[in-house]
PDB file of N, CA and C in Angstrom:
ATOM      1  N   UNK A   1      36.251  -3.710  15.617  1.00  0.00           N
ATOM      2  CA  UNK A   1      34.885  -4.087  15.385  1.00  0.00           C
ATOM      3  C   UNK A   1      33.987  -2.943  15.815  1.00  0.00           C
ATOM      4  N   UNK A   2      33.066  -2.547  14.810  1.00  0.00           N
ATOM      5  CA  UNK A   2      31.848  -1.767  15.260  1.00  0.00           C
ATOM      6  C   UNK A   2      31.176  -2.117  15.952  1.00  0.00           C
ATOM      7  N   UNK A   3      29.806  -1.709  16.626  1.00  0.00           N
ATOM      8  CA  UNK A   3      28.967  -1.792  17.257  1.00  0.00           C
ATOM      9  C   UNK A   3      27.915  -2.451  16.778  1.00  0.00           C
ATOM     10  N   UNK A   4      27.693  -2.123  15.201  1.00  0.00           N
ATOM     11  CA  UNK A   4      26.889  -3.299  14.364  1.00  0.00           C
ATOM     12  C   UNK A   4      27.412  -4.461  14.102  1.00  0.00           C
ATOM     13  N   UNK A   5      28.073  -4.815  14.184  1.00  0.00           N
ATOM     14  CA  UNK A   5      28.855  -6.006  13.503  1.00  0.00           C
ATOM     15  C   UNK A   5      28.560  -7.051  14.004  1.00  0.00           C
ATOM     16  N   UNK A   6      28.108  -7.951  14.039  1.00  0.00           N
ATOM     17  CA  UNK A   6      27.770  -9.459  14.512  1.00  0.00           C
ATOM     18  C   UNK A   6      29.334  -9.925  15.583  1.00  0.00           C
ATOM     19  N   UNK A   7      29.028 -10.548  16.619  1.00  0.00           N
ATOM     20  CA  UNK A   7      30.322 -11.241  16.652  1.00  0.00           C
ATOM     21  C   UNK A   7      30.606 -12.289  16.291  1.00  0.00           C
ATOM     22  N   UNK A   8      29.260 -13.579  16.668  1.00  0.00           N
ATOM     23  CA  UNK A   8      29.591 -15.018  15.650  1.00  0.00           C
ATOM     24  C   UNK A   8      28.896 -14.569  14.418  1.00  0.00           C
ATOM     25  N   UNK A   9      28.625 -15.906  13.563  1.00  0.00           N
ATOM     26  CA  UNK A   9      27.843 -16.460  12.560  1.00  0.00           C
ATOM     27  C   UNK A   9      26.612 -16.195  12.985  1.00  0.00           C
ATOM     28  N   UNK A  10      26.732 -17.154  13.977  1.00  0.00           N
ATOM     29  CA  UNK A  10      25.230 -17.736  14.933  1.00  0.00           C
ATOM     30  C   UNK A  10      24.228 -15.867  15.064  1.00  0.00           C
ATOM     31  N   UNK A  11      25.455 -15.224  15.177  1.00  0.00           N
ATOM     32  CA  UNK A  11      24.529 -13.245  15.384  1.00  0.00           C
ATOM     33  C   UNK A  11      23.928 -13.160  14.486  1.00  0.00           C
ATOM     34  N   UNK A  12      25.077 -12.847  13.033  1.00  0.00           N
ATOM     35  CA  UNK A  12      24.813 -12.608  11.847  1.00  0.00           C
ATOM     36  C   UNK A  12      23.389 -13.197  11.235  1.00  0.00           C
ATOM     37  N   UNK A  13      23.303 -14.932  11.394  1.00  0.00           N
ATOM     38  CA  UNK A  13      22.107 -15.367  10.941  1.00  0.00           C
ATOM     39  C   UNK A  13      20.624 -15.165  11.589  1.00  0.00           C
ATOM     40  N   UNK A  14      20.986 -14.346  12.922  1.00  0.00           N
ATOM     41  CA  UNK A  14      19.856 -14.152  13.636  1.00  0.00           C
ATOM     42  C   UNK A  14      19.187 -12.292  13.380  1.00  0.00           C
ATOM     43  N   UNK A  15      20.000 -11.844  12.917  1.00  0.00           N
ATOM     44  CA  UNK A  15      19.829 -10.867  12.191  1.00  0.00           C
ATOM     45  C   UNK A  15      18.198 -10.892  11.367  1.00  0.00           C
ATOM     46  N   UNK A  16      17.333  -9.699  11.724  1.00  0.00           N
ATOM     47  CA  UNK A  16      16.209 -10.277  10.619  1.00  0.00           C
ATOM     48  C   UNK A  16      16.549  -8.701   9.854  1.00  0.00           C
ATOM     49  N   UNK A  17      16.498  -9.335   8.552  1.00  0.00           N
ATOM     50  CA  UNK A  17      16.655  -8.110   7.639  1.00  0.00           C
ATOM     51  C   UNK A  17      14.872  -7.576   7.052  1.00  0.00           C
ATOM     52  N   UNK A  18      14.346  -8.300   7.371  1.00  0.00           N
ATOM     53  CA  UNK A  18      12.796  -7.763   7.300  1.00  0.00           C
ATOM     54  C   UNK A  18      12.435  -8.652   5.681  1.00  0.00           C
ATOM     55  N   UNK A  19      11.219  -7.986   4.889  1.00  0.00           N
ATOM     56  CA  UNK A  19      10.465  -8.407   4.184  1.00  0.00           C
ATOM     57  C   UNK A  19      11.290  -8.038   2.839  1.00  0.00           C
ATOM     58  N   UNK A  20      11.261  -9.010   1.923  1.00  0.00           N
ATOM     59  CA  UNK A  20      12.148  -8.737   0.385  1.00  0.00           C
ATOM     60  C   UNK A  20      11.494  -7.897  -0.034  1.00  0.00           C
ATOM     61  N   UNK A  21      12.372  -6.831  -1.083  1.00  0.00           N
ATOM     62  CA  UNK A  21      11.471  -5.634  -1.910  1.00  0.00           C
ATOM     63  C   UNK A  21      10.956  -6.509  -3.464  1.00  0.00           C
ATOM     64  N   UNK A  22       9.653  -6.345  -3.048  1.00  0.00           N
ATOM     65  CA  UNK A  22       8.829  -6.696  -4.360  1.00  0.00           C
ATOM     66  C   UNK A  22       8.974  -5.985  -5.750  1.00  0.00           C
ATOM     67  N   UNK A  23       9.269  -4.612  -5.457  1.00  0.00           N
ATOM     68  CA  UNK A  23       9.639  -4.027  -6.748  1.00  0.00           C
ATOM     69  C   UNK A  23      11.200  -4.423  -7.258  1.00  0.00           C
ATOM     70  N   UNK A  24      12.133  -4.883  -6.627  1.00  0.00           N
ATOM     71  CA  UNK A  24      13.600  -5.554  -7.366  1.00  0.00           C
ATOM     72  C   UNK A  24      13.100  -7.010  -8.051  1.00  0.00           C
ATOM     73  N   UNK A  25      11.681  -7.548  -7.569  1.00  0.00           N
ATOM     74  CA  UNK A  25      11.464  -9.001  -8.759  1.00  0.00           C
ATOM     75  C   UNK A  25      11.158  -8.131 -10.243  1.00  0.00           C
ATOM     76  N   UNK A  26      10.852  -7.442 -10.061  1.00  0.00           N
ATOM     77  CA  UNK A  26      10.602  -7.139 -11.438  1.00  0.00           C
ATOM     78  C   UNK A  26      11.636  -6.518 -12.808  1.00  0.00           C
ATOM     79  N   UNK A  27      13.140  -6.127 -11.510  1.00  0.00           N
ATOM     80  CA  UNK A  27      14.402  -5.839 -12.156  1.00  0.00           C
ATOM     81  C   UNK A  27      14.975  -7.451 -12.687  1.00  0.00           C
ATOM     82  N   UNK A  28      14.840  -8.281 -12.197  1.00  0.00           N
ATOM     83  CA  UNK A  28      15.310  -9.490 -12.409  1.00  0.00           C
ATOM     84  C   UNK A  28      15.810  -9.631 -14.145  1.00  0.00           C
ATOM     85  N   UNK A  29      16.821 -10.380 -14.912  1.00  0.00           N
ATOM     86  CA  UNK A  29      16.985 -10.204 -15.824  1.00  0.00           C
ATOM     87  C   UNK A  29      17.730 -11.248 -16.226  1.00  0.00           C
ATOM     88  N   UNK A  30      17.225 -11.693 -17.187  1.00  0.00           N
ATOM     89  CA  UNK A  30      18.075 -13.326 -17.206  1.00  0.00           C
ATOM     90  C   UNK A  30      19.480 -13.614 -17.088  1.00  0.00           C
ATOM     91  N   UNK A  31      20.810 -14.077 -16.822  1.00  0.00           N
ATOM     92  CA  UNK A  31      22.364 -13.500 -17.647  1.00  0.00           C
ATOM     93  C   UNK A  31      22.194 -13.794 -19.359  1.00  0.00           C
ATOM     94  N   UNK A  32      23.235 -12.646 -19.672  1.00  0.00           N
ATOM     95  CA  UNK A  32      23.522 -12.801 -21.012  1.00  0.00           C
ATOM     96  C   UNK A  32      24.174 -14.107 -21.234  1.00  0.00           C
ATOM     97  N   UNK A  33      23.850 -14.525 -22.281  1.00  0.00           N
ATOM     98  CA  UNK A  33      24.809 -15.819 -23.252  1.00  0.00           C
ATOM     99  C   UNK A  33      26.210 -15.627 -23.172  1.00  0.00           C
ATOM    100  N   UNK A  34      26.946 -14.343 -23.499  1.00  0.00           N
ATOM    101  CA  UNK A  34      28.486 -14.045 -23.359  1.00  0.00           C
ATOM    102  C   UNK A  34      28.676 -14.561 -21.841  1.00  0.00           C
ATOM    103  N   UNK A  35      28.070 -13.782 -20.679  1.00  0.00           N
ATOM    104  CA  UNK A  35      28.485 -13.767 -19.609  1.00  0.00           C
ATOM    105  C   UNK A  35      28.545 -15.199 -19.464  1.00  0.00           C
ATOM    106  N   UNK A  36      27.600 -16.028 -19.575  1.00  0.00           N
ATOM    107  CA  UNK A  36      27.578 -17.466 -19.470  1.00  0.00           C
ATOM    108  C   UNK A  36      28.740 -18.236 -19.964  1.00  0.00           C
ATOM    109  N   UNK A  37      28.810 -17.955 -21.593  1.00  0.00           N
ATOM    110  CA  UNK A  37      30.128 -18.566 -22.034  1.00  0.00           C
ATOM    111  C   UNK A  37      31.668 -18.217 -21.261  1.00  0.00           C
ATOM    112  N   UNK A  38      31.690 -16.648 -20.481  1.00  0.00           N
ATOM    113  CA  UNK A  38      32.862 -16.501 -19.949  1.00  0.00           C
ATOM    114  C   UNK A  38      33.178 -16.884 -18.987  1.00  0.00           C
ATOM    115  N   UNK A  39      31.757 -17.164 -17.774  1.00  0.00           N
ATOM    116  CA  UNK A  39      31.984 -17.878 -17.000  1.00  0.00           C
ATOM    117  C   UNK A  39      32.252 -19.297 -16.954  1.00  0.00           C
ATOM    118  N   UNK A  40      31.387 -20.362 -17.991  1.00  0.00           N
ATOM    119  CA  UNK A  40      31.667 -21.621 -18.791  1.00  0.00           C
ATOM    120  C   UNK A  40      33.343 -21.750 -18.946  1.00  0.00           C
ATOM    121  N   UNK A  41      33.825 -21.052 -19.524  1.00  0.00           N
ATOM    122  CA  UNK A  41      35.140 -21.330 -19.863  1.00  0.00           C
ATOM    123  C   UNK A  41      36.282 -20.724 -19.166  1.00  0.00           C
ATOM    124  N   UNK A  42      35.909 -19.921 -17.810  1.00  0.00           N
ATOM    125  CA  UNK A  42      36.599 -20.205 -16.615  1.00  0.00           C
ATOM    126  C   UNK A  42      36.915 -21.060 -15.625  1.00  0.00           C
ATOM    127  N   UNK A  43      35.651 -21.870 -15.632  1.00  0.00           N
ATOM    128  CA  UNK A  43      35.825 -22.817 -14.673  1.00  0.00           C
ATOM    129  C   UNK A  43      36.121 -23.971 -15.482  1.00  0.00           C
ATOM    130  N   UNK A  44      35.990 -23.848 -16.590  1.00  0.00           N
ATOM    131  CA  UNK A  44      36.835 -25.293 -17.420  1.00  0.00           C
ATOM    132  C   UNK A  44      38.464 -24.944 -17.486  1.00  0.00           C
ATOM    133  N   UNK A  45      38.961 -23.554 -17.347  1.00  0.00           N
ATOM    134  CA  UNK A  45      40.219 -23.084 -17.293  1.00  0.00           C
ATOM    135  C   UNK A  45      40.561 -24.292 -15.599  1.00  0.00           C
ATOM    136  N   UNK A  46      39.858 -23.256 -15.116  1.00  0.00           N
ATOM    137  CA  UNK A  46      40.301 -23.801 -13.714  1.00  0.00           C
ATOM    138  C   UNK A  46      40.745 -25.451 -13.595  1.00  0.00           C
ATOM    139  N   UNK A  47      39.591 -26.453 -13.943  1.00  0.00           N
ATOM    140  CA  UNK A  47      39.405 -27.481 -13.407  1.00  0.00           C
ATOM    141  C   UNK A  47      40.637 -28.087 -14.825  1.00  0.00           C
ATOM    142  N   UNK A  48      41.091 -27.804 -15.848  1.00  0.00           N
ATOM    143  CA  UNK A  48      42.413 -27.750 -16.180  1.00  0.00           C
ATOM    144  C   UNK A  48      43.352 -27.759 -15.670  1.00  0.00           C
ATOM    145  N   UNK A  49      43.836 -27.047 -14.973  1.00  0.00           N
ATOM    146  CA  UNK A  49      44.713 -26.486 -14.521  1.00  0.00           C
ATOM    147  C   UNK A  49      44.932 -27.502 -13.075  1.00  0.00           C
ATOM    148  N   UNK A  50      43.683 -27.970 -12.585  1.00  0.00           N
ATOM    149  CA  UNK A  50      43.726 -28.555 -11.339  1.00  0.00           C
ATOM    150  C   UNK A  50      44.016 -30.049 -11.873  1.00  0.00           C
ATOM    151  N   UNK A  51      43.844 -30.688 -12.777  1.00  0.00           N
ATOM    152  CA  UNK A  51      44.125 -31.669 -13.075  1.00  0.00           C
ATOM    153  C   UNK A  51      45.600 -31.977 -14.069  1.00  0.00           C
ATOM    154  N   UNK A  52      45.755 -31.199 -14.751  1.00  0.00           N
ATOM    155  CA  UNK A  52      47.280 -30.888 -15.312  1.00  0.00           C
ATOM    156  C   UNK A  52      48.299 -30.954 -13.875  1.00  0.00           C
ATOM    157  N   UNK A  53      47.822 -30.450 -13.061  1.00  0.00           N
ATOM    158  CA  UNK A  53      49.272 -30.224 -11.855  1.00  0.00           C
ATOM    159  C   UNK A  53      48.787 -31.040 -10.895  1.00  0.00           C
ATOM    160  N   UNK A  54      47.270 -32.171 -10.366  1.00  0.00           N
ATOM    161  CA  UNK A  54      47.741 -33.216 -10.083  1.00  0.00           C
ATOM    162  C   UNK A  54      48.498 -34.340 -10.830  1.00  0.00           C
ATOM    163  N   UNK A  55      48.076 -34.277 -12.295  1.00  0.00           N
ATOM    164  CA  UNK A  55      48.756 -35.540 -12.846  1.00  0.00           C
ATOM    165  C   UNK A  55      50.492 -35.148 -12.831  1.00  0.00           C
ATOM    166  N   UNK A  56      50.942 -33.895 -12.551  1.00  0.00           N
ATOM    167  CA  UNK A  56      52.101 -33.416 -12.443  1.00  0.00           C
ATOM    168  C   UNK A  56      52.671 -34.340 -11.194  1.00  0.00           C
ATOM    169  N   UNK A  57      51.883 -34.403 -10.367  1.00  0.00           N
ATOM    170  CA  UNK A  57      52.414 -34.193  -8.957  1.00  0.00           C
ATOM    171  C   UNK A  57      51.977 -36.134  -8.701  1.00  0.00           C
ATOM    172  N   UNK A  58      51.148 -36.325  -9.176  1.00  0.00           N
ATOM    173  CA  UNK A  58      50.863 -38.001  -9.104  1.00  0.00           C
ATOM    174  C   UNK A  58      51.152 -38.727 -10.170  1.00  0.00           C
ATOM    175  N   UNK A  59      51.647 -38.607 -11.461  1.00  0.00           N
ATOM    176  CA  UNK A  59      52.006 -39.055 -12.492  1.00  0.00           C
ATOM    177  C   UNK A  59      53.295 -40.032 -12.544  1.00  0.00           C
ATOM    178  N   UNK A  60      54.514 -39.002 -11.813  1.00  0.00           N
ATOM    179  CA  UNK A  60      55.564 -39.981 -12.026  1.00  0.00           C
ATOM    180  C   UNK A  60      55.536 -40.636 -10.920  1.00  0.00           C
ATOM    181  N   UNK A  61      55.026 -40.815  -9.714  1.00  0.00           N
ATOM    182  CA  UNK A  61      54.984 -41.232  -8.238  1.00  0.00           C
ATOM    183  C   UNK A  61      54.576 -42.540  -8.837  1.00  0.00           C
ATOM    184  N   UNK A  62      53.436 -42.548  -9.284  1.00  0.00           N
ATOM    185  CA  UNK A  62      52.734 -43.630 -10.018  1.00  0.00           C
ATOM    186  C   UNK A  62      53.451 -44.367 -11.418  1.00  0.00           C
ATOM    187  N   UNK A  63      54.229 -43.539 -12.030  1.00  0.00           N
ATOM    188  CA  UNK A  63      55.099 -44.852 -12.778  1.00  0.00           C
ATOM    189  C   UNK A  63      56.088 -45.532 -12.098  1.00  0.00           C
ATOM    190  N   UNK A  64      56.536 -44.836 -11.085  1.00  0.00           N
ATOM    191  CA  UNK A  64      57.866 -45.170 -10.468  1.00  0.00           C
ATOM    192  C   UNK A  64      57.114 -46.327  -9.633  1.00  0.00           C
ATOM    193  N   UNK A  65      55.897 -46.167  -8.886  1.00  0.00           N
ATOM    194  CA  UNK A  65      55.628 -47.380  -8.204  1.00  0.00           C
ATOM    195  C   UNK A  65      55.375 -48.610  -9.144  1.00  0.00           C
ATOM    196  N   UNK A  66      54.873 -48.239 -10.118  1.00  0.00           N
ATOM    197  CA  UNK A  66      54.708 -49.472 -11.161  1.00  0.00           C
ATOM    198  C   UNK A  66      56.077 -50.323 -11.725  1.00  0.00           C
ATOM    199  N   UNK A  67      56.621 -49.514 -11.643  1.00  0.00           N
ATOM    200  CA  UNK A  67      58.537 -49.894 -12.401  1.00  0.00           C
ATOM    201  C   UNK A  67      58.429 -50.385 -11.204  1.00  0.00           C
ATOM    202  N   UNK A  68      58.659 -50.583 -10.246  1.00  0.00           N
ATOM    203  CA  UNK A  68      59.210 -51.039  -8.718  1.00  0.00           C
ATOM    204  C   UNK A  68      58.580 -52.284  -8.655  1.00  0.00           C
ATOM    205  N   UNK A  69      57.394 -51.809  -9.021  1.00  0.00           N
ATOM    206  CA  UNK A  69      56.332 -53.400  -8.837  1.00  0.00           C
ATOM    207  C   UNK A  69      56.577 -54.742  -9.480  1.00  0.00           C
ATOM    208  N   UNK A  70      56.971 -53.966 -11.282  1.00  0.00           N
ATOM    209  CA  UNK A  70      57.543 -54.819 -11.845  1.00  0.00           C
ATOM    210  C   UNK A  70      58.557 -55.489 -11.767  1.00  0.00           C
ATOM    211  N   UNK A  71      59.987 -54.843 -10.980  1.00  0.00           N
ATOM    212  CA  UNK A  71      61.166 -55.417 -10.666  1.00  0.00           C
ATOM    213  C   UNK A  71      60.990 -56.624  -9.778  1.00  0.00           C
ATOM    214  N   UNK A  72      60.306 -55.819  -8.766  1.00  0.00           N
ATOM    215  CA  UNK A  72      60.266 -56.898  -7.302  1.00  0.00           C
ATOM    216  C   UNK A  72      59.283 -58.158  -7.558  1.00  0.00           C
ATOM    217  N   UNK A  73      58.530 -58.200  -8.818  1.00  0.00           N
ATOM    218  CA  UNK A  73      57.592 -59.257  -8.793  1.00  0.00           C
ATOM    219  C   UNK A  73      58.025 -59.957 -10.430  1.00  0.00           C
ATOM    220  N   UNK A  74      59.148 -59.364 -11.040  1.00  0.00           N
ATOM    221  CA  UNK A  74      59.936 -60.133 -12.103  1.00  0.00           C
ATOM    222  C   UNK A  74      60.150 -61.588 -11.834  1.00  0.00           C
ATOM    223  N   UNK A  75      60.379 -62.316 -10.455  1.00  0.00           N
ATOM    224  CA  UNK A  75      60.956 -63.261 -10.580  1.00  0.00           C
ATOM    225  C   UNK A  75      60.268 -64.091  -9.433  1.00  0.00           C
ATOM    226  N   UNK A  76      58.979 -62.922  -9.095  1.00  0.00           N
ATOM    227  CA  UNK A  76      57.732 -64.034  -7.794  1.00  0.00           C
ATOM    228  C   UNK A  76      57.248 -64.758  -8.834  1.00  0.00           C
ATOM    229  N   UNK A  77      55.929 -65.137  -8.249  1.00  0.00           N
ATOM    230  CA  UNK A  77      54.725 -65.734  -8.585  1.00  0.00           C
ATOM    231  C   UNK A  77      53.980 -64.953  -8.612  1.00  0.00           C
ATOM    232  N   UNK A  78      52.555 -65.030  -9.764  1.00  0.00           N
ATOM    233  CA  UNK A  78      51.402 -64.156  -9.510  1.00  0.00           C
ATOM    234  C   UNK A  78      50.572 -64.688  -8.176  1.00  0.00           C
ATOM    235  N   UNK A  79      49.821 -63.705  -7.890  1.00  0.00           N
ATOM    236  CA  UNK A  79      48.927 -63.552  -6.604  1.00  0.00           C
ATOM    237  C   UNK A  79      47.975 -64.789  -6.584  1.00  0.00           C
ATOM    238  N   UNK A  80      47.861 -65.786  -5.925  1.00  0.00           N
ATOM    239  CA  UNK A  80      46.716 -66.981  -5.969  1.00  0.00           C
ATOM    240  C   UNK A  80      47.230 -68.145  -6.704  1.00  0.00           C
ATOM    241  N   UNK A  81      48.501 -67.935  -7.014  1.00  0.00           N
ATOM    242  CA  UNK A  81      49.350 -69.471  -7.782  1.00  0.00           C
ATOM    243  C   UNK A  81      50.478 -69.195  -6.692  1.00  0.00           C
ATOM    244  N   UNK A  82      51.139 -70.746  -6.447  1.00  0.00           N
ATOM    245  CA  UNK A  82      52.221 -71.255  -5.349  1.00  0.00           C
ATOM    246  C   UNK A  82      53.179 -71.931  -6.489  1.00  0.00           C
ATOM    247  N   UNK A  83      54.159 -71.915  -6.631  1.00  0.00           N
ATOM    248  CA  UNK A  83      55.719 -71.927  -6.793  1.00  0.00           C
ATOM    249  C   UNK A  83      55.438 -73.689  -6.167  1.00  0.00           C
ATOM    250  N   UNK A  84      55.871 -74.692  -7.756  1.00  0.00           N
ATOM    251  CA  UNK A  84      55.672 -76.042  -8.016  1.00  0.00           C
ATOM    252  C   UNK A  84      57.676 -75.947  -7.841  1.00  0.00           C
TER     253      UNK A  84
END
């Protein structure tokens, strides 16, 4: 660690970096449409991908409990009716 370097967070945020430069508002520049669409269809990659490999990972857990459910309750009663 340097000598500048914050040691917590708590440093870092106490840090005053002084007054914003007024001449960078005027660099400001909207994003392009491409950049938008590439970012758009990264994070739809992503959130793919995150749901493909939970239903991977919770899919058959969840038929297998259902098959089970069905065996063991083949020959009960449903829930709120009593066995005449």
């Amino acid at each position: 660690m340097t000598i500048n370097e914050p040691d917590t967070i708590q440093d870092a945020e106490s840090i005053d970096t002084g007054e914003p430069i007024s001449a960078l508002l005027d660099l400001e520049e909207p994003a392009h449409e491409t950049f938008m669409d590439l970012l758009r269809r990264r994070i739809q990659r992503r959130l793919l991908v995150a749901d493909v490999s939970r239903l991977t990972w919770s899919g058959p857990i969840t038929i297998v409990l259902e098959f089970l459910n069905q065996i063991f309750h083949l020959g009960g009663t449903e829930p709120g009716k009593q066995k005449e």
